[in-house]
Protein backbone atom coordinates (compact mmCIF):
# COMPACT_ATOMS: atom_id res chain seq x y z
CA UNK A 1 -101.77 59.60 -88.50
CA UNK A 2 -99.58 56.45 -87.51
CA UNK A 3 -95.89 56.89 -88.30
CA UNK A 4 -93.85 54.03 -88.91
CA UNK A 5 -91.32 53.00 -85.87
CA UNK A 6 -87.81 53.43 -86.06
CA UNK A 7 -85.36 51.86 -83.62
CA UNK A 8 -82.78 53.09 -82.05
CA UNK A 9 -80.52 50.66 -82.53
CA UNK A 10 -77.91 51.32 -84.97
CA UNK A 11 -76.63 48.69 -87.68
CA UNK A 12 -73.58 49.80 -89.51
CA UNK A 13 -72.71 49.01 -93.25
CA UNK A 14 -69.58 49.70 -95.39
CA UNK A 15 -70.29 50.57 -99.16
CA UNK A 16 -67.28 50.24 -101.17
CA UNK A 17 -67.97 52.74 -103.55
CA UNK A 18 -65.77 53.12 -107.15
CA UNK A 19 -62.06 53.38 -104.82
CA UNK A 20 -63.42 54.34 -101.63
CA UNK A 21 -65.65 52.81 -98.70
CA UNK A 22 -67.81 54.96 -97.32
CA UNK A 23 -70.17 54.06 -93.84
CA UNK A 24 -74.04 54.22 -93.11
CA UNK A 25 -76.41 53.18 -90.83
CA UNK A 26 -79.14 50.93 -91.90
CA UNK A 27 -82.33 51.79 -89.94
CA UNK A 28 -84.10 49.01 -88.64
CA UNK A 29 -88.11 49.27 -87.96
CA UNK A 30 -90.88 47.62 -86.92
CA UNK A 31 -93.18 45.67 -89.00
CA UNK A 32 -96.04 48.58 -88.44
CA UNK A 33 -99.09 46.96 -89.06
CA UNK A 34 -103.00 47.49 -87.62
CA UNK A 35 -102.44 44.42 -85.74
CA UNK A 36 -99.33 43.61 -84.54
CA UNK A 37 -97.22 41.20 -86.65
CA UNK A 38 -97.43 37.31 -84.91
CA UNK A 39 -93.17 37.32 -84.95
CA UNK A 40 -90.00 39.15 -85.63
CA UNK A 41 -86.93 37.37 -86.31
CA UNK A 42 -84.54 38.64 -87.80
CA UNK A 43 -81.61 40.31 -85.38
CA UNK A 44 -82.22 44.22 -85.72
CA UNK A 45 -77.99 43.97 -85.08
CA UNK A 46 -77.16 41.86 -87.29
CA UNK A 47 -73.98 43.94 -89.41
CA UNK A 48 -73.83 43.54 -92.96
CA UNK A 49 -71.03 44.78 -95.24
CA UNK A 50 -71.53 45.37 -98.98
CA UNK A 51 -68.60 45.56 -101.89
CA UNK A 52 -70.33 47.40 -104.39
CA UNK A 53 -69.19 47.58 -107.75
CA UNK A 54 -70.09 49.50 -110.56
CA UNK A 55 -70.91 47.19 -113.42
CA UNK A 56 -72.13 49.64 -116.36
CA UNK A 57 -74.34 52.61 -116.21
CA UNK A 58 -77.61 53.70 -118.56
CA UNK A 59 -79.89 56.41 -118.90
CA UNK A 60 -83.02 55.26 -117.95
CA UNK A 61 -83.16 52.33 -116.39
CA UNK A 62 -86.50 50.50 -115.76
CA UNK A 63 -86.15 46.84 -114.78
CA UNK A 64 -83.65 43.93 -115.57
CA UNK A 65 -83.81 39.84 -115.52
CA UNK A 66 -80.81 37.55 -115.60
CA UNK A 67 -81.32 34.72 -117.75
CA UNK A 68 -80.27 30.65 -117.49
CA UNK A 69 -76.74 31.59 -119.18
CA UNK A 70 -75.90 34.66 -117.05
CA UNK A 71 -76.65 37.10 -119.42
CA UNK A 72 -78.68 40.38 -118.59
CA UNK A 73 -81.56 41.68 -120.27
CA UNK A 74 -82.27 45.42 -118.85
CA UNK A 75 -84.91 47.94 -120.25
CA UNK A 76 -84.61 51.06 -120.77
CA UNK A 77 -87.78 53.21 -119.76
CA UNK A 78 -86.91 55.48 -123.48
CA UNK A 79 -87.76 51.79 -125.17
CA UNK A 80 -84.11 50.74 -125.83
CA UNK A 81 -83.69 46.79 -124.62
CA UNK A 82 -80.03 46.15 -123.87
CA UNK A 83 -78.44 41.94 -123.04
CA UNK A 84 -75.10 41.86 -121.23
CA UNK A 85 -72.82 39.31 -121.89
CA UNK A 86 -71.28 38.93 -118.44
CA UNK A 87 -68.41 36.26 -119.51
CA UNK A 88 -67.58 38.92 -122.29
CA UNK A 89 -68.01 42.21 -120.36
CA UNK A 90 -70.21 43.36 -123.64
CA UNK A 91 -73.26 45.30 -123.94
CA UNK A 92 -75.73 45.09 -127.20
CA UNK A 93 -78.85 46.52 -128.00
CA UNK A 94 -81.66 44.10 -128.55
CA UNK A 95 -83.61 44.65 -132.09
CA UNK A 96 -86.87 44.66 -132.48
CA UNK A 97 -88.62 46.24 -128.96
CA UNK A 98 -91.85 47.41 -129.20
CA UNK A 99 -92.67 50.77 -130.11
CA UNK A 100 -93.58 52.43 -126.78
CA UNK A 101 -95.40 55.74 -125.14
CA UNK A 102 -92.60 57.32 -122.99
CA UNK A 103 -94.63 60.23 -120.99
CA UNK A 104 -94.59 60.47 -117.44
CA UNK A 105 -94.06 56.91 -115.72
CA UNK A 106 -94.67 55.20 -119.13
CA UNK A 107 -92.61 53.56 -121.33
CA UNK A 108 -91.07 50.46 -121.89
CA UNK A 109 -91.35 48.34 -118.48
CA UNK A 110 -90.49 44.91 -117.16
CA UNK A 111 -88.59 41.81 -118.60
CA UNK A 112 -88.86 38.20 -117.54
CA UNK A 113 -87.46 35.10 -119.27
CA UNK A 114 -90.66 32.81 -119.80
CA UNK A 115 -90.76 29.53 -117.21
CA UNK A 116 -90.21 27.71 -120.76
CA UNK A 117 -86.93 29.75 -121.95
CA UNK A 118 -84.28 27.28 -121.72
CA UNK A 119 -86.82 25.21 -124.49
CA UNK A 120 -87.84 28.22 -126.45
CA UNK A 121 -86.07 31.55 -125.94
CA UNK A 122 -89.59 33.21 -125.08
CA UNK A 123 -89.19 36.07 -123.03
CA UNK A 124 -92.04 38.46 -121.53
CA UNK A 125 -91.95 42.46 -121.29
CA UNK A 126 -94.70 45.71 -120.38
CA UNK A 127 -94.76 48.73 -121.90
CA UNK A 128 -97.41 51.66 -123.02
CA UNK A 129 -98.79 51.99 -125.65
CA UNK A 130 -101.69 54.51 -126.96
CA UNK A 131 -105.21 53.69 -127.90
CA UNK A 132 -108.96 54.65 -127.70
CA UNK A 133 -109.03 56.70 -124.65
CA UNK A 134 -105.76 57.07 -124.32
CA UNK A 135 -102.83 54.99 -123.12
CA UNK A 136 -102.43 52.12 -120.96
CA UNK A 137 -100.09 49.03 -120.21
CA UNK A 138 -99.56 46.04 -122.49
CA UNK A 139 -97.78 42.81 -121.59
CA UNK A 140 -96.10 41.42 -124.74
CA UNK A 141 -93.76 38.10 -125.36
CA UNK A 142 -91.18 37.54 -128.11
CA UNK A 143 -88.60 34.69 -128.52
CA UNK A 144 -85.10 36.48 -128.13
CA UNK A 145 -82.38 35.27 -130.68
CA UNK A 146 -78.83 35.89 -130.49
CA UNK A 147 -76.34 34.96 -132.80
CA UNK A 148 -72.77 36.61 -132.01
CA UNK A 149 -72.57 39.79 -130.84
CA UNK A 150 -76.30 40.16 -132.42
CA UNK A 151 -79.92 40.09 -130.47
CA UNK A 152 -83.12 40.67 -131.58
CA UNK A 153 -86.89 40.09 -130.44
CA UNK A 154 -88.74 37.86 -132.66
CA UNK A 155 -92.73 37.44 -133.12
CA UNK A 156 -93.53 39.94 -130.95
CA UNK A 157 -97.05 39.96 -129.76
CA UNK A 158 -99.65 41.45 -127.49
CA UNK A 159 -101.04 38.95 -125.16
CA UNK A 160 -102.67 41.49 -122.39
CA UNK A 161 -103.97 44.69 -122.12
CA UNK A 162 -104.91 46.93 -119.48
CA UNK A 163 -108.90 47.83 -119.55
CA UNK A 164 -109.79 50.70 -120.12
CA UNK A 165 -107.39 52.96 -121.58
CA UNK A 166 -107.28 56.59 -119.98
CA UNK A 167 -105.41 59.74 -120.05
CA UNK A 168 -102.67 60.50 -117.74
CA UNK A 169 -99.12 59.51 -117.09
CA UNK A 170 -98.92 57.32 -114.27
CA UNK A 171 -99.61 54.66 -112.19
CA UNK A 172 -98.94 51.91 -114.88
CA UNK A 173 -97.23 49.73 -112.57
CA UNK A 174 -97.42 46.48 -115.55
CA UNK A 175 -94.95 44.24 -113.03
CA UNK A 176 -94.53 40.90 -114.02
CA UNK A 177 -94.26 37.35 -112.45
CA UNK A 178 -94.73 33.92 -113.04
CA UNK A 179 -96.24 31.15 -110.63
CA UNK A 180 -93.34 28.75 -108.95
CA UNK A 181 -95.46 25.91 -111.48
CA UNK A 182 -94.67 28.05 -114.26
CA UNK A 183 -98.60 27.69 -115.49
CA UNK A 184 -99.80 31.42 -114.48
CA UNK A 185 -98.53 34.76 -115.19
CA UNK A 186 -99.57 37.86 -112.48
CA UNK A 187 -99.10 41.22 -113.66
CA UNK A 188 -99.41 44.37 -111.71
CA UNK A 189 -102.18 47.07 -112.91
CA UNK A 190 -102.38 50.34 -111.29
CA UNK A 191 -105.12 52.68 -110.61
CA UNK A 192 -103.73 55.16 -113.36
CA UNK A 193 -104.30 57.84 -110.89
CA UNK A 194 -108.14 57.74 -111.19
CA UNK A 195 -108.40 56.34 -107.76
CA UNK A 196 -112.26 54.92 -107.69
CA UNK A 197 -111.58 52.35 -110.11
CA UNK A 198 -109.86 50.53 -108.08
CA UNK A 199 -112.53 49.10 -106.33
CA UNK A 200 -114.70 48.76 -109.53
CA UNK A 201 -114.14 44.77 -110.87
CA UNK A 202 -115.39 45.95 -114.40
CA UNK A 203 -112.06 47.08 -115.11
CA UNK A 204 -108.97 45.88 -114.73
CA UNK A 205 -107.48 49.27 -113.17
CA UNK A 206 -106.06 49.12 -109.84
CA UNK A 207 -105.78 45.14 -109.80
CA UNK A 208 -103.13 42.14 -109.68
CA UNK A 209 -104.16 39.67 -112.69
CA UNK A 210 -103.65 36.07 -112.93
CA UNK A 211 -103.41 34.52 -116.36
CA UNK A 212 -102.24 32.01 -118.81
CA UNK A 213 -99.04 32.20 -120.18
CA UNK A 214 -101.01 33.04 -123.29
CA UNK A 215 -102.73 36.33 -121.34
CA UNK A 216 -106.42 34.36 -120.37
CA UNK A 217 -107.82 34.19 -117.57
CA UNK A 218 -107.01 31.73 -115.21
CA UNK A 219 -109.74 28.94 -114.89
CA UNK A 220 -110.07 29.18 -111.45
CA UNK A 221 -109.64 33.03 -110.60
CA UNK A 222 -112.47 34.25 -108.34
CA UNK A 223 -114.83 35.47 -110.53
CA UNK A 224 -113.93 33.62 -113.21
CA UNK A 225 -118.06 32.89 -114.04
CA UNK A 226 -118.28 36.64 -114.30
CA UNK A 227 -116.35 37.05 -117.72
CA UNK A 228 -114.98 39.51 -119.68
CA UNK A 229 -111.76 41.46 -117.88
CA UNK A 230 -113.32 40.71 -114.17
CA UNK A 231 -112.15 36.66 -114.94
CA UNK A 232 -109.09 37.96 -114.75
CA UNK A 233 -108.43 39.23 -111.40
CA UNK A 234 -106.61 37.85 -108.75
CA UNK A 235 -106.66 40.54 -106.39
CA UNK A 236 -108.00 44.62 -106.38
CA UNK A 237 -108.34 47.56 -104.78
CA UNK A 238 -104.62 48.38 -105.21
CA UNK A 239 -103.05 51.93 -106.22
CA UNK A 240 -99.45 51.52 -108.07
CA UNK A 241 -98.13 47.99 -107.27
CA UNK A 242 -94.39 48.48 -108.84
CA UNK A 243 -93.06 45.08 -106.97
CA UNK A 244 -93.91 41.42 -107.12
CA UNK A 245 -92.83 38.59 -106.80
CA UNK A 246 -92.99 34.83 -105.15
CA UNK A 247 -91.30 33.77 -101.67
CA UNK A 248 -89.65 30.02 -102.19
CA UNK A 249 -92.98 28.68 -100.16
CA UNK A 250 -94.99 29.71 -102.87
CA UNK A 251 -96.82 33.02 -100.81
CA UNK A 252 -97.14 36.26 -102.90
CA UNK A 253 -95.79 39.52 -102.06
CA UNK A 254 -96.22 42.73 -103.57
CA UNK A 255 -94.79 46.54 -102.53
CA UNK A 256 -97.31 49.07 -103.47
CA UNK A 257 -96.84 52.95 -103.52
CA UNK A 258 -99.27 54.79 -101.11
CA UNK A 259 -100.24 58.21 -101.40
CA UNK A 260 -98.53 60.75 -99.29
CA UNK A 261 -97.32 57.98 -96.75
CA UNK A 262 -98.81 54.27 -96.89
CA UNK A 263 -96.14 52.55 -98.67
CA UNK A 264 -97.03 48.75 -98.59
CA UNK A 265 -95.61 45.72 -98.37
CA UNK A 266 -98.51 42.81 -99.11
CA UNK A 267 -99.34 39.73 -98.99
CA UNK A 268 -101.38 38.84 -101.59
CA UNK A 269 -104.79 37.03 -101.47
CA UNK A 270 -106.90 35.34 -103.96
CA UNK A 271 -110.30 37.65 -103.96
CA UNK A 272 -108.02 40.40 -101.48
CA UNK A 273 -109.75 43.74 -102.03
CA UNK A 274 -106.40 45.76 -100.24
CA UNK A 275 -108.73 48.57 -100.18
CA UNK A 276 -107.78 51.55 -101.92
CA UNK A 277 -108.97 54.55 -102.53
CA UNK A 278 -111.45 53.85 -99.08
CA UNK A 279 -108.90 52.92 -96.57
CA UNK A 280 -104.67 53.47 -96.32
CA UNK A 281 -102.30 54.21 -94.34
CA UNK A 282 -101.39 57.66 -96.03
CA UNK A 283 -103.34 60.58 -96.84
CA UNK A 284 -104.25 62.18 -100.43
CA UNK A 285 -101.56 64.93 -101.40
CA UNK A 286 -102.48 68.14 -99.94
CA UNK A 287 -103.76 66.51 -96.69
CA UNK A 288 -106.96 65.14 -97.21
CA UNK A 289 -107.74 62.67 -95.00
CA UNK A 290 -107.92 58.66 -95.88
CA UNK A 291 -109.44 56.54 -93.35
CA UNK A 292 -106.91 54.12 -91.80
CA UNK A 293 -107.07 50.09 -91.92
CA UNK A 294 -108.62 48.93 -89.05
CA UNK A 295 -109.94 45.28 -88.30
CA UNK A 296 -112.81 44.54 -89.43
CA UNK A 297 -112.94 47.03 -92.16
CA UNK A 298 -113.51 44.02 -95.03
CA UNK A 299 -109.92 45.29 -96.21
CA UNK A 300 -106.80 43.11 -96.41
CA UNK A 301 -104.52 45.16 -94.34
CA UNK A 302 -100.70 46.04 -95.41
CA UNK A 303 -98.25 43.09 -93.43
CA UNK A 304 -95.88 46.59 -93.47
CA UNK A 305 -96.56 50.12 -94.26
CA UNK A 306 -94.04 53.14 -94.19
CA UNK A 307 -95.17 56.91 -92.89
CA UNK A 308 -93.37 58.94 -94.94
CA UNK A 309 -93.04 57.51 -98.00
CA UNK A 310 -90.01 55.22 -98.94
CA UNK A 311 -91.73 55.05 -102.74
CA UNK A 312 -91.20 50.88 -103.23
CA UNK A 313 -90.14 51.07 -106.96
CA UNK A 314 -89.52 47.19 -107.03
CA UNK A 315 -89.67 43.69 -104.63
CA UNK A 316 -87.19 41.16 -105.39
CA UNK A 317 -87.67 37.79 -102.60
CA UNK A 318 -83.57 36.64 -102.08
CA UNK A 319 -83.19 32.58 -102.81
CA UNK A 320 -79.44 32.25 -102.36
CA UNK A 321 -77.20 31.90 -99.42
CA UNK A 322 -74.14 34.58 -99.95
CA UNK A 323 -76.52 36.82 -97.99
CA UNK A 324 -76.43 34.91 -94.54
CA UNK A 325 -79.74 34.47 -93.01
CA UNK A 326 -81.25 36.78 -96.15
CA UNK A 327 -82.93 33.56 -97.59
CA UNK A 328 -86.84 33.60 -98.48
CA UNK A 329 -86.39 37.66 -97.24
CA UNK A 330 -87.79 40.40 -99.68
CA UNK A 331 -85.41 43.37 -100.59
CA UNK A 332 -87.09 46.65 -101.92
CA UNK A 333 -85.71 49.56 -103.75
CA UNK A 334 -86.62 52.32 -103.03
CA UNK A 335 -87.06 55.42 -105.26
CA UNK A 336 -87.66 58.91 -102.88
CA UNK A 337 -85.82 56.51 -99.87
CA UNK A 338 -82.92 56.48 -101.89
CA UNK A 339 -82.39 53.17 -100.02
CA UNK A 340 -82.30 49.42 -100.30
CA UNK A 341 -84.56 47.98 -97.50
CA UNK A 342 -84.46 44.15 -96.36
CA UNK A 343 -87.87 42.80 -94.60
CA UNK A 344 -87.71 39.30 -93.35
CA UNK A 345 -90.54 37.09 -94.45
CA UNK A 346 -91.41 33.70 -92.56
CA UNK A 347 -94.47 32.25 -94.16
CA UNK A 348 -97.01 34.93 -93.91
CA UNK A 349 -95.79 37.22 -91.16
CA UNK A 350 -93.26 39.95 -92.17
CA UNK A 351 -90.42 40.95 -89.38
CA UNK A 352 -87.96 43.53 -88.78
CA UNK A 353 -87.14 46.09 -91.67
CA UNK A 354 -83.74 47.06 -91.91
CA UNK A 355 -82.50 49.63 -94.73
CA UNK A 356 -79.20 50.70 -96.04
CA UNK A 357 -78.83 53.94 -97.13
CA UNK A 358 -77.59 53.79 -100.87
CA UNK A 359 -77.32 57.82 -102.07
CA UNK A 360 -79.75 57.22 -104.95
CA UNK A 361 -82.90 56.23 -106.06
CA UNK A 362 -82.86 52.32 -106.59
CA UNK A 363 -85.26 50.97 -108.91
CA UNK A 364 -84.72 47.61 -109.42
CA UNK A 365 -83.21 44.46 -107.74
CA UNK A 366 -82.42 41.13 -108.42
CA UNK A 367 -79.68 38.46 -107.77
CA UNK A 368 -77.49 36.66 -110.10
CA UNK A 369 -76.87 32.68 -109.80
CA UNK A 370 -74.30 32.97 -107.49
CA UNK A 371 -76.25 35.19 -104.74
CA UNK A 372 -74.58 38.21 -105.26
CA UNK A 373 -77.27 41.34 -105.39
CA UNK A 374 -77.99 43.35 -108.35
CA UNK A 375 -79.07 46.96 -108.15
CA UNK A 376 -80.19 49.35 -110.65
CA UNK A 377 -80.03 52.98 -109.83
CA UNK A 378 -83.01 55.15 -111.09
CA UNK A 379 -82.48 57.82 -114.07
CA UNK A 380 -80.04 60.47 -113.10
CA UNK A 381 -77.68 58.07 -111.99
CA UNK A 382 -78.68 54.69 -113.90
CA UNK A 383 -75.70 52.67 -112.61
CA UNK A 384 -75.72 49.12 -112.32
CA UNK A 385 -74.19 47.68 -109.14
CA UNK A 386 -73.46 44.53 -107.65
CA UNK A 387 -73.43 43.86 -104.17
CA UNK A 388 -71.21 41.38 -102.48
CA UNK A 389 -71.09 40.47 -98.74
CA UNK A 390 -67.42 41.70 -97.36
C-alpha cells in the first residue's frame, strides 16, 4: 500500500488561541498521485501565522454560508438553523427548518444562499429524511425572511431526492454548490455504505448530480437521453463526497472520504466514473484489499490522496487576498486529522499540501467578504473561529 509523502521540512504557525498563542508545525506533502502531478508551486516554507478567535460556539455544527449582508446562516446537524448578525454580535434561531432524521451522519446538512438571493431571499439546504426503504438525502429551498431580531424559512420545498432510499446511517454526503453561471446546482450523493451502487447509473447512490435550480436534470448531462435519475448525473463511482466546490476558473473540485486510507481530493469530470468500490487508494476496514488506481484502469484517478486517513469533512476554494498567495487554493477540514490542510490548485494540477494542526475536528470552512477564514469545529467542541493572517 502507497503512503502519502511527508516532507521534512518544517513550516511553523502561531495559533492565538482564547489569551494565549500556542505553536505547530504544518506538514507539508506531496501531491501523491498514480502519476506524478505536472507542477508544484506553492513554497513548502512559506510561514503563515493565524489570529484565531473564538466567535460563538454550538453543539452540533454541520455546515455554514455567509450571505450578501454578512450575516451567517449555520446548521445544526440536531435540525436547529441559526443566522448571525455579525454588525450586532446576535445569534437567532431560524423558524421553520425542515423536520429531519438525526441518526448516525444524518440530519440536517448544508446551506447555500441561491445565485438569485440578493433578488429573492431563496436559500438552499440537505437534510434526511425517512421514506420507503428507509432514509436518504433531500435537497430543499425556502426564501429566508427576517424582520428584526426574527427569521424564518418560508415555502419550503423538496426539489431533489436521493434514489433509492436504504437503511443505514451514513454516507449521505448531500453537499451543495452552484455553477459560477448560477444556472446549475451539483449536489454530492454518497454510496450510503452499500458500496456496489456506486458504479450502478440506475441510481443516484454514490454520484455528483448536476441540475436545475429547480432539481431537473441538466439538459446536457451525459446521459441525459437515458432518463429517469441516470439524466441526472454528472459524475459516479464516488463513496462519501463531503466537499465541493468551484475554483475561480470555473474547474470542479471535490474531497471525498476513502475507506481505511484513500482520502481524495478530485477533480471532477463530466461522465468521470472515480471508481469506487473497484479501485482506491485505501483498503476496506479490517484489511481487505482494494486494488489501487493505476493508468489505464478506465478510472479517473484522485489529483491527491492521503494514506492514513485525514477524513475531508468539507472543501472550501479561497477567492480573497488576506491569505497571500492562498488565491484559487482549496482548504479542507479535516475531521479524524484534526487539521486544516491548504492544497494549491493551478488549473487542473494540484501542488504541495501543507496542514496546520488545529486540536479538533474541523468540519467546515469558508471565508467572509473580507478574506478572513471561517472555521467550524466538529461536535464536541462546535466553536466557531475566525482566522486572520498575523
Amino acid at each position: 500500500m502507497r503512503r502519502a509523502w511527508a516532507g521534512a521540512v518544517a513550516v511553523i504557525a502561531a495559533f492565538a488561541l482564547a489569551a494565549c498563542t500556542t505553536e505547530a508545525e504544518p506538514v507539508p506533502r506531496g501531491p501523491d498521485v498514480p502519476e506524478p502531478s505536472a507542477s508544484a508551486t506553492a513554497d513548502p516554507a512559506d510561514t503563515t501565522s493565524f489570529a484565531v478567535e473564538e466567535i460563538d460556539r454550538f453543539d452540533d455544527p454541520w455546515a455554514m454560508a455567509f450571505l450578501p449582508d454578512g450575516a451567517l446562516l449555520i446548521t445544526e446537524r440536531t435540525g436547529a438553523l441559526h443566522l448571525r448578525d455579525m454588525d450586532a454580535g446576535t445569534l437567532v434561531s431560524v423558524s421553520g427548518a425542515p423536520e429531519v432524521v438525526v441518526a448516525g451522519q444524518g440530519g440536517l446538512g448544508d446551506v447555500v444562499p441561491s445565485p438569485t438571493f440578493e433578488a429573492d431571499g431563496v436559500v438552499y439546504l440537505s437534510w434526511v429524511e425517512a421514506g420507503d426503504g428507509g432514509t436518504g438525502a433531500v435537497v430543499g429551498r425556502a426564501v429566508l425572511e427576517r424582520a428584526g431580531d426574527a427569521a424564518a424559512l418560508q415555502g419550503l420545498e423538496v426539489i431533489w431526492r436521493q434514489q433509492p432510499k436504504t437503511t443505514g446511517d451514513g454516507h449521505f454526503s448531500h453537499r451543495i454548490a452552484f455553477s459560477p453561471d448560477g444556472r446549475h446546482l451539483f449536489v454530492t450523493s454518497g454510496d450510503r455504505q452499500q458500496m456496489d451502487p456506486a458504479q450502478d447509473r440506475s441510481n443516484t447512490l454514490g454520484t455528483i448530480v448536476r441540475l436545475t435550480l429547480d432539481g431537473e436534470a441538466a439538459a446536457d448531462n451525459p446521459w441525459n437521453d437515458e432518463g429517469g435519475v441516470t439524466a441526472q448525473i454528472h459524475s459516479y463511482g464516488h463513496r462519501n463526497p463531503l466537499g465541493i466546490a468551484f475554483a475561480p476558473d470555473g474547474t470542479l473540485w471535490s474531497t471525498e472520504m476513502g475507506p481505511q486510507g484513500g482520502d481524495e481530493l478530485n477533480l471532477i469530470e463530466a461522465g468521470g466514473n472515480y471508481g469506487w468500490p473497484l479501485a482506491s487508494n485505501g483498503s476496506h476496514y479490517g484489511g481487505g484489499e482494494i486494488p489501487d488506481h493505476a493508468a489505464g484502469d478506465g478510472f479517473v484517478a484522485p489529483s491527491v490522496w492521503w494514506n492514513p486517513s485525514i477524513s475531508p469533512g468539507s472543501l472550501h476554494i479561497y477567492r480573497g487576498d488576506l491569505f497571500a498567495g492562498w488565491t484559487g487554493d482549496a482548504v479542507i477540514g479535516a475531521l479524524s486529522g484534526e487539521s486544516l490542510i491548504r492544497v494549491d490548485l493551478e488549473g487542473e494540477t494540484a501542488g504541495i499540501v501543507v496542514d496546520w494542526p488545529m486540536g479538533a475536528r474541523i468540519r467546515a470552512v469558508t471565508e467572509d467578504a473580507d478574506g478572513a477564514i471561517w472555521v467550524l469545529e466538529d461536535a464536541g467542541s462546535g466553536r466557531l473561529l475566525r482566522l486572520t493572517p498575523e
